[in-house]
PDB file of N, CA and C in Angstrom:
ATOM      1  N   UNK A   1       0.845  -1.186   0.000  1.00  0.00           N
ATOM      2  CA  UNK A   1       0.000   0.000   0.000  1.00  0.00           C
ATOM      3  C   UNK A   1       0.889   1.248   0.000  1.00  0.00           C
ATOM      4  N   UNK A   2       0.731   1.844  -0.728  1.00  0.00           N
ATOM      5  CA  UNK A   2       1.605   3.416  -1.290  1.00  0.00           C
ATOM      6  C   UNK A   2       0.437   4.664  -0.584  1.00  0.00           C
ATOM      7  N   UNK A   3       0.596   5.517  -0.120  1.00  0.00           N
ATOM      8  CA  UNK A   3      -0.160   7.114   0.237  1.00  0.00           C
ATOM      9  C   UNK A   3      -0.080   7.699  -1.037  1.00  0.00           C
ATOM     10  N   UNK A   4      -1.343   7.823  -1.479  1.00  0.00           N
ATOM     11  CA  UNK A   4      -1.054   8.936  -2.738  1.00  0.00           C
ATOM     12  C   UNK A   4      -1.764  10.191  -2.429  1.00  0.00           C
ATOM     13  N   UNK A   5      -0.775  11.093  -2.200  1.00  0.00           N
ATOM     14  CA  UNK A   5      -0.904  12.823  -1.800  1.00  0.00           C
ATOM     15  C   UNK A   5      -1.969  13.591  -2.565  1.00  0.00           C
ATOM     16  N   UNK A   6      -2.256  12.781  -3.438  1.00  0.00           N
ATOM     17  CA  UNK A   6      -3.336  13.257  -4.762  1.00  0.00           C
ATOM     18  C   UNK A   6      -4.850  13.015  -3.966  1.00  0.00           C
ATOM     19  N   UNK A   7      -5.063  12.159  -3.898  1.00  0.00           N
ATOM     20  CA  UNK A   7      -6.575  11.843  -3.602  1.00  0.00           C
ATOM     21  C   UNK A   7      -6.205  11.800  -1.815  1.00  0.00           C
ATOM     22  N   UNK A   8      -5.185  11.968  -0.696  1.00  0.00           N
ATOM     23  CA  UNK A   8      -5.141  11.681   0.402  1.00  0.00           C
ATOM     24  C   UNK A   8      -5.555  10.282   0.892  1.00  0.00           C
ATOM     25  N   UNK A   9      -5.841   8.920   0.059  1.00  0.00           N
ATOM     26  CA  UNK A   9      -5.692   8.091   0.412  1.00  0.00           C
ATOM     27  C   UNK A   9      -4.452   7.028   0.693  1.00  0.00           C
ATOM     28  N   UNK A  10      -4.380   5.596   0.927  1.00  0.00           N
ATOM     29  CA  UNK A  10      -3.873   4.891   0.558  1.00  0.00           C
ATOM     30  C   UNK A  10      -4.517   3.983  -0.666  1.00  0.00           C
ATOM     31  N   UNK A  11      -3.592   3.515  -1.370  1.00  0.00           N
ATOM     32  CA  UNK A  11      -3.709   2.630  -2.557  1.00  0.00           C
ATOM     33  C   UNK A  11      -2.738   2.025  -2.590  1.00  0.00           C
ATOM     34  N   UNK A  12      -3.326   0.626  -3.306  1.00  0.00           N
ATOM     35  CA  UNK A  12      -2.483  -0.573  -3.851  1.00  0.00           C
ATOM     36  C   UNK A  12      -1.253  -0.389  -4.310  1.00  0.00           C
ATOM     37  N   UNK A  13       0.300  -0.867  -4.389  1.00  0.00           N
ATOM     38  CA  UNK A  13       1.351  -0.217  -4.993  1.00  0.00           C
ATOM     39  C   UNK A  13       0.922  -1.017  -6.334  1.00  0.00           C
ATOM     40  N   UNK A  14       0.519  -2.303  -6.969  1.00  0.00           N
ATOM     41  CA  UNK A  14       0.210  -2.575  -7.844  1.00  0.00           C
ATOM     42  C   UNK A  14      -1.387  -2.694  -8.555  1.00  0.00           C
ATOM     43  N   UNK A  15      -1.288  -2.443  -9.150  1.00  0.00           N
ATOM     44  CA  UNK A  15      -2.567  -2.034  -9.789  1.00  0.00           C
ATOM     45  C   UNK A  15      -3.282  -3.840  -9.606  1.00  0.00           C
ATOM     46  N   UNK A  16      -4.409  -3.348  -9.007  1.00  0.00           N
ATOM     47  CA  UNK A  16      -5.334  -5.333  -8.875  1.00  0.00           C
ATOM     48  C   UNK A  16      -6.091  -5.485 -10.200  1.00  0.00           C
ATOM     49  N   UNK A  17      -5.898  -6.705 -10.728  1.00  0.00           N
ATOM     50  CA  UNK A  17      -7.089  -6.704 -11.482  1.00  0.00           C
ATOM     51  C   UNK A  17      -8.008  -8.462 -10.874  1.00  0.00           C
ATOM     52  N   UNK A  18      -8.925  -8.213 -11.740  1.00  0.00           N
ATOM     53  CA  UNK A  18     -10.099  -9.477 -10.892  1.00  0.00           C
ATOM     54  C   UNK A  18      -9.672 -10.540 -11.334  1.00  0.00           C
ATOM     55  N   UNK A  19     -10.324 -11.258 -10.107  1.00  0.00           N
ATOM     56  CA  UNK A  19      -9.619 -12.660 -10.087  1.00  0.00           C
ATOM     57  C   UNK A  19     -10.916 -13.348 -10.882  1.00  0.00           C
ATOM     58  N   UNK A  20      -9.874 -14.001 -12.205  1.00  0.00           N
ATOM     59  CA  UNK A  20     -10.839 -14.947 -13.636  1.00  0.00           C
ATOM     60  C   UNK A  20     -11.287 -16.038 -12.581  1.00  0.00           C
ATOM     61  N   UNK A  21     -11.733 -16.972 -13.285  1.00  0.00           N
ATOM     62  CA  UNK A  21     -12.332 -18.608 -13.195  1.00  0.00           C
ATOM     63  C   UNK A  21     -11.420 -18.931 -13.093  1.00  0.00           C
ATOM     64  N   UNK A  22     -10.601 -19.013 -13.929  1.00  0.00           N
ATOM     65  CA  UNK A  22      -9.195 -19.764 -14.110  1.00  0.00           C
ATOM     66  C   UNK A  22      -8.156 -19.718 -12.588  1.00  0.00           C
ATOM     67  N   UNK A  23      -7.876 -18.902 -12.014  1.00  0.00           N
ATOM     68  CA  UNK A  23      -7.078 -18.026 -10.734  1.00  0.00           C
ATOM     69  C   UNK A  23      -7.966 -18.784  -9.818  1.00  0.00           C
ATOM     70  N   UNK A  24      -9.692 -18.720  -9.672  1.00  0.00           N
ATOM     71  CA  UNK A  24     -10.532 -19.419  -8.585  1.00  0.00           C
ATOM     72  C   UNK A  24     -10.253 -21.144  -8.714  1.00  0.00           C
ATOM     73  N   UNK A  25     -10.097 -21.191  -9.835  1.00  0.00           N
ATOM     74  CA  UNK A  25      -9.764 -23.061 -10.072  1.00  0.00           C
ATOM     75  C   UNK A  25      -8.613 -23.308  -9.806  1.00  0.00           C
ATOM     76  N   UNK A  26      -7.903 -22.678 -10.149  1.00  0.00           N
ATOM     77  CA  UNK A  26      -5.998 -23.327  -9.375  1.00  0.00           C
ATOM     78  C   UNK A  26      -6.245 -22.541  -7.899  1.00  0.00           C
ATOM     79  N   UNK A  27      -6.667 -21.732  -7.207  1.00  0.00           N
ATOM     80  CA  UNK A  27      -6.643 -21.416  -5.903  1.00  0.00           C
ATOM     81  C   UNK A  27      -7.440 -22.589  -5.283  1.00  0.00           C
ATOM     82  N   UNK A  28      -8.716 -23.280  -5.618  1.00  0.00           N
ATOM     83  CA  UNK A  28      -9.315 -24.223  -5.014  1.00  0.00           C
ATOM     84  C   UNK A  28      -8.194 -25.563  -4.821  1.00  0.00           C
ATOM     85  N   UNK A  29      -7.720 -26.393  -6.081  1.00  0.00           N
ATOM     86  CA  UNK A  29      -7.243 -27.006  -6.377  1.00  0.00           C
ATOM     87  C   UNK A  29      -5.844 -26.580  -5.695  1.00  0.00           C
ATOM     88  N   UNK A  30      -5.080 -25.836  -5.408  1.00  0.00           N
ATOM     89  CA  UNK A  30      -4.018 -25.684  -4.227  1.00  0.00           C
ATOM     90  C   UNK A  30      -4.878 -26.104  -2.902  1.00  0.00           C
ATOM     91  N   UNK A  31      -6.291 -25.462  -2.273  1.00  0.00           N
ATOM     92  CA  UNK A  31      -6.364 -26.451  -1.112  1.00  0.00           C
ATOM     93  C   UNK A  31      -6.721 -27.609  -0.801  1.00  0.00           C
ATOM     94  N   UNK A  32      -7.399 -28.176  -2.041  1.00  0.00           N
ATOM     95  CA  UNK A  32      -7.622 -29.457  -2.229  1.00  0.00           C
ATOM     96  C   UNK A  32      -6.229 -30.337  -1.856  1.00  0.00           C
ATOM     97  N   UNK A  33      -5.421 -30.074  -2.633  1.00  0.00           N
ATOM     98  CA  UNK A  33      -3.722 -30.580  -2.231  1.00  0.00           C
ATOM     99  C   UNK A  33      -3.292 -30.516  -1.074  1.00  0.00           C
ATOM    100  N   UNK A  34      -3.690 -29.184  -0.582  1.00  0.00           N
ATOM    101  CA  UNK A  34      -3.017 -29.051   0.991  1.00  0.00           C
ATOM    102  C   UNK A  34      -3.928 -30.223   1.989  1.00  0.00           C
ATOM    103  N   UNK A  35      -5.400 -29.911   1.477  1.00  0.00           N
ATOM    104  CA  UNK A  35      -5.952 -30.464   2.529  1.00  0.00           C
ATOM    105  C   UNK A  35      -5.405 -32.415   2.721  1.00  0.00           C
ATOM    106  N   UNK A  36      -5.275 -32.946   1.535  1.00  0.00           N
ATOM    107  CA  UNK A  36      -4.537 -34.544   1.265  1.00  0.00           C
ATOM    108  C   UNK A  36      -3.271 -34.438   1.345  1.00  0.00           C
ATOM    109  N   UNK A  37      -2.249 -33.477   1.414  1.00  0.00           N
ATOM    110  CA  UNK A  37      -1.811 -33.537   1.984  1.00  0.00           C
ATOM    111  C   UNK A  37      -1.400 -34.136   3.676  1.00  0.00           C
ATOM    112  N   UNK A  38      -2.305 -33.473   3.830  1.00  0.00           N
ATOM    113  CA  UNK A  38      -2.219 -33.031   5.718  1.00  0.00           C
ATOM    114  C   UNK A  38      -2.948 -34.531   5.804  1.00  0.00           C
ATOM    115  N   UNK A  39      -3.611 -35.142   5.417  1.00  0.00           N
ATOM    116  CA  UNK A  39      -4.785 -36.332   5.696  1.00  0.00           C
ATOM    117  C   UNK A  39      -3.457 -37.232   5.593  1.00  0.00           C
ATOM    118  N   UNK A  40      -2.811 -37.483   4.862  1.00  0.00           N
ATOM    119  CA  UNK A  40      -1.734 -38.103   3.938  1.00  0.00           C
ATOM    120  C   UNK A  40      -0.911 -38.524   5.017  1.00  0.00           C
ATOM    121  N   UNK A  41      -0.724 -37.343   5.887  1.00  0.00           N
ATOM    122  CA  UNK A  41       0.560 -37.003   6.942  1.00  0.00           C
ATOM    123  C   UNK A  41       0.007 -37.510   8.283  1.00  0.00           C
ATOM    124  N   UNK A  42      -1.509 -37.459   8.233  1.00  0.00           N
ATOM    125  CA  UNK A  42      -1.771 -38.212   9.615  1.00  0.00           C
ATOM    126  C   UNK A  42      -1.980 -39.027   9.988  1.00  0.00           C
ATOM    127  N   UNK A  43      -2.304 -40.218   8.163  1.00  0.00           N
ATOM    128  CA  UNK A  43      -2.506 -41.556   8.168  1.00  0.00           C
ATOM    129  C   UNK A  43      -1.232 -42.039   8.278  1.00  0.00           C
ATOM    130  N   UNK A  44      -0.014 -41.120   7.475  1.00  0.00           N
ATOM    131  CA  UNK A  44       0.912 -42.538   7.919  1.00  0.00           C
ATOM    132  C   UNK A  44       1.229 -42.137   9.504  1.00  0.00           C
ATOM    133  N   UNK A  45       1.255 -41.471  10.179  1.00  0.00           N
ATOM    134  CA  UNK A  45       1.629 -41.115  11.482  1.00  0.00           C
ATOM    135  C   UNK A  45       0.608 -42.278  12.193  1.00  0.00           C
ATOM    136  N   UNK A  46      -0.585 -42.462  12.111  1.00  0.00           N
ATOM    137  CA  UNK A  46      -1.431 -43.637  12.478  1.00  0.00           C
ATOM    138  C   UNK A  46      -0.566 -44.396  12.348  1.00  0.00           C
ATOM    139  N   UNK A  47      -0.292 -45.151  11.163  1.00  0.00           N
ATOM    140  CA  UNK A  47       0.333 -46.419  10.508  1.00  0.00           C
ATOM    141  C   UNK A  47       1.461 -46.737  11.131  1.00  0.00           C
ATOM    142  N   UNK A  48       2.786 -45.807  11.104  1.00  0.00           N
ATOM    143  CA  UNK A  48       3.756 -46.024  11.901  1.00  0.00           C
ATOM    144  C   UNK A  48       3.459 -46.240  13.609  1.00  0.00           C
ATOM    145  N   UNK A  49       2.619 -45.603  14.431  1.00  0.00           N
ATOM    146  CA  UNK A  49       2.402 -45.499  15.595  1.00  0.00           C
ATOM    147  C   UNK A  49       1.562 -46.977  16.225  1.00  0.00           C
ATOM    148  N   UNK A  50       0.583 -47.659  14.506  1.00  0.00           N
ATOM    149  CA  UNK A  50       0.326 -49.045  15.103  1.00  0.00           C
ATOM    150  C   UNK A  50       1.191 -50.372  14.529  1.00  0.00           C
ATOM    151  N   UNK A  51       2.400 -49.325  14.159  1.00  0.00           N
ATOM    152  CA  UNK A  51       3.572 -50.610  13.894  1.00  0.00           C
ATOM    153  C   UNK A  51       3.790 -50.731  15.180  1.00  0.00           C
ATOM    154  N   UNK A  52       4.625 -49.595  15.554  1.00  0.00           N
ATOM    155  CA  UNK A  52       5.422 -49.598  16.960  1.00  0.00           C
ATOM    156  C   UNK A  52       4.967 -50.023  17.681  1.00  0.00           C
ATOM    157  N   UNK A  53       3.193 -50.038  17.912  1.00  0.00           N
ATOM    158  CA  UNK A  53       2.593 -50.858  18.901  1.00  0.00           C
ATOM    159  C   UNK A  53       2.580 -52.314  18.648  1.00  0.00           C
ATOM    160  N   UNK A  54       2.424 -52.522  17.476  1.00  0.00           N
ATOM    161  CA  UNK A  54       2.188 -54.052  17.081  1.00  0.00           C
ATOM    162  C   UNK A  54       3.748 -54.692  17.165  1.00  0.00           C
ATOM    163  N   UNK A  55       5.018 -53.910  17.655  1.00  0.00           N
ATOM    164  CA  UNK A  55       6.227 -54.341  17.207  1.00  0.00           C
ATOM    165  C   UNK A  55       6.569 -54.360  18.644  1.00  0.00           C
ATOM    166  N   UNK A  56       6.066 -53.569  19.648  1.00  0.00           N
ATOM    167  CA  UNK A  56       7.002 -53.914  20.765  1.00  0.00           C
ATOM    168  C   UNK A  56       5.804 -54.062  22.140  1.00  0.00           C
ATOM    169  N   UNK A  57       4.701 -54.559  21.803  1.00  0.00           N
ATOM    170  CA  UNK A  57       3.975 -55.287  22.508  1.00  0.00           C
ATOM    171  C   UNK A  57       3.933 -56.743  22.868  1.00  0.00           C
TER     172      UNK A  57
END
């Protein structure tokens, strides 16, 4: 955000333009990833945790 002395506001230092379909479909599809990700990371954390149990019980 830049002060522009002209109008006494603040404004954007880069000019925004709107976000297409296209920008909303790869932004969804990044949290889709994150979210299987993270699922990804807690199943094997399960998996390893009922080795260790199944290994030194």
């Amino acid at each position: 955000m830049e002060f522009n002395l002209g109008l006494e506001k603040f404004e954007p230092a880069l000019p925004l333009r709107k976000a297409t379909k296209r920008d909303k479909i790869k932004l969804i599809l990044k949290e889709i990833i994150i979210l299987i990700a993270f699922l990804l990371l807690i199943l094997i954390q399960f998996i390893i945790l009922g080795y260790l149990l199944n290994k030194y019980s």
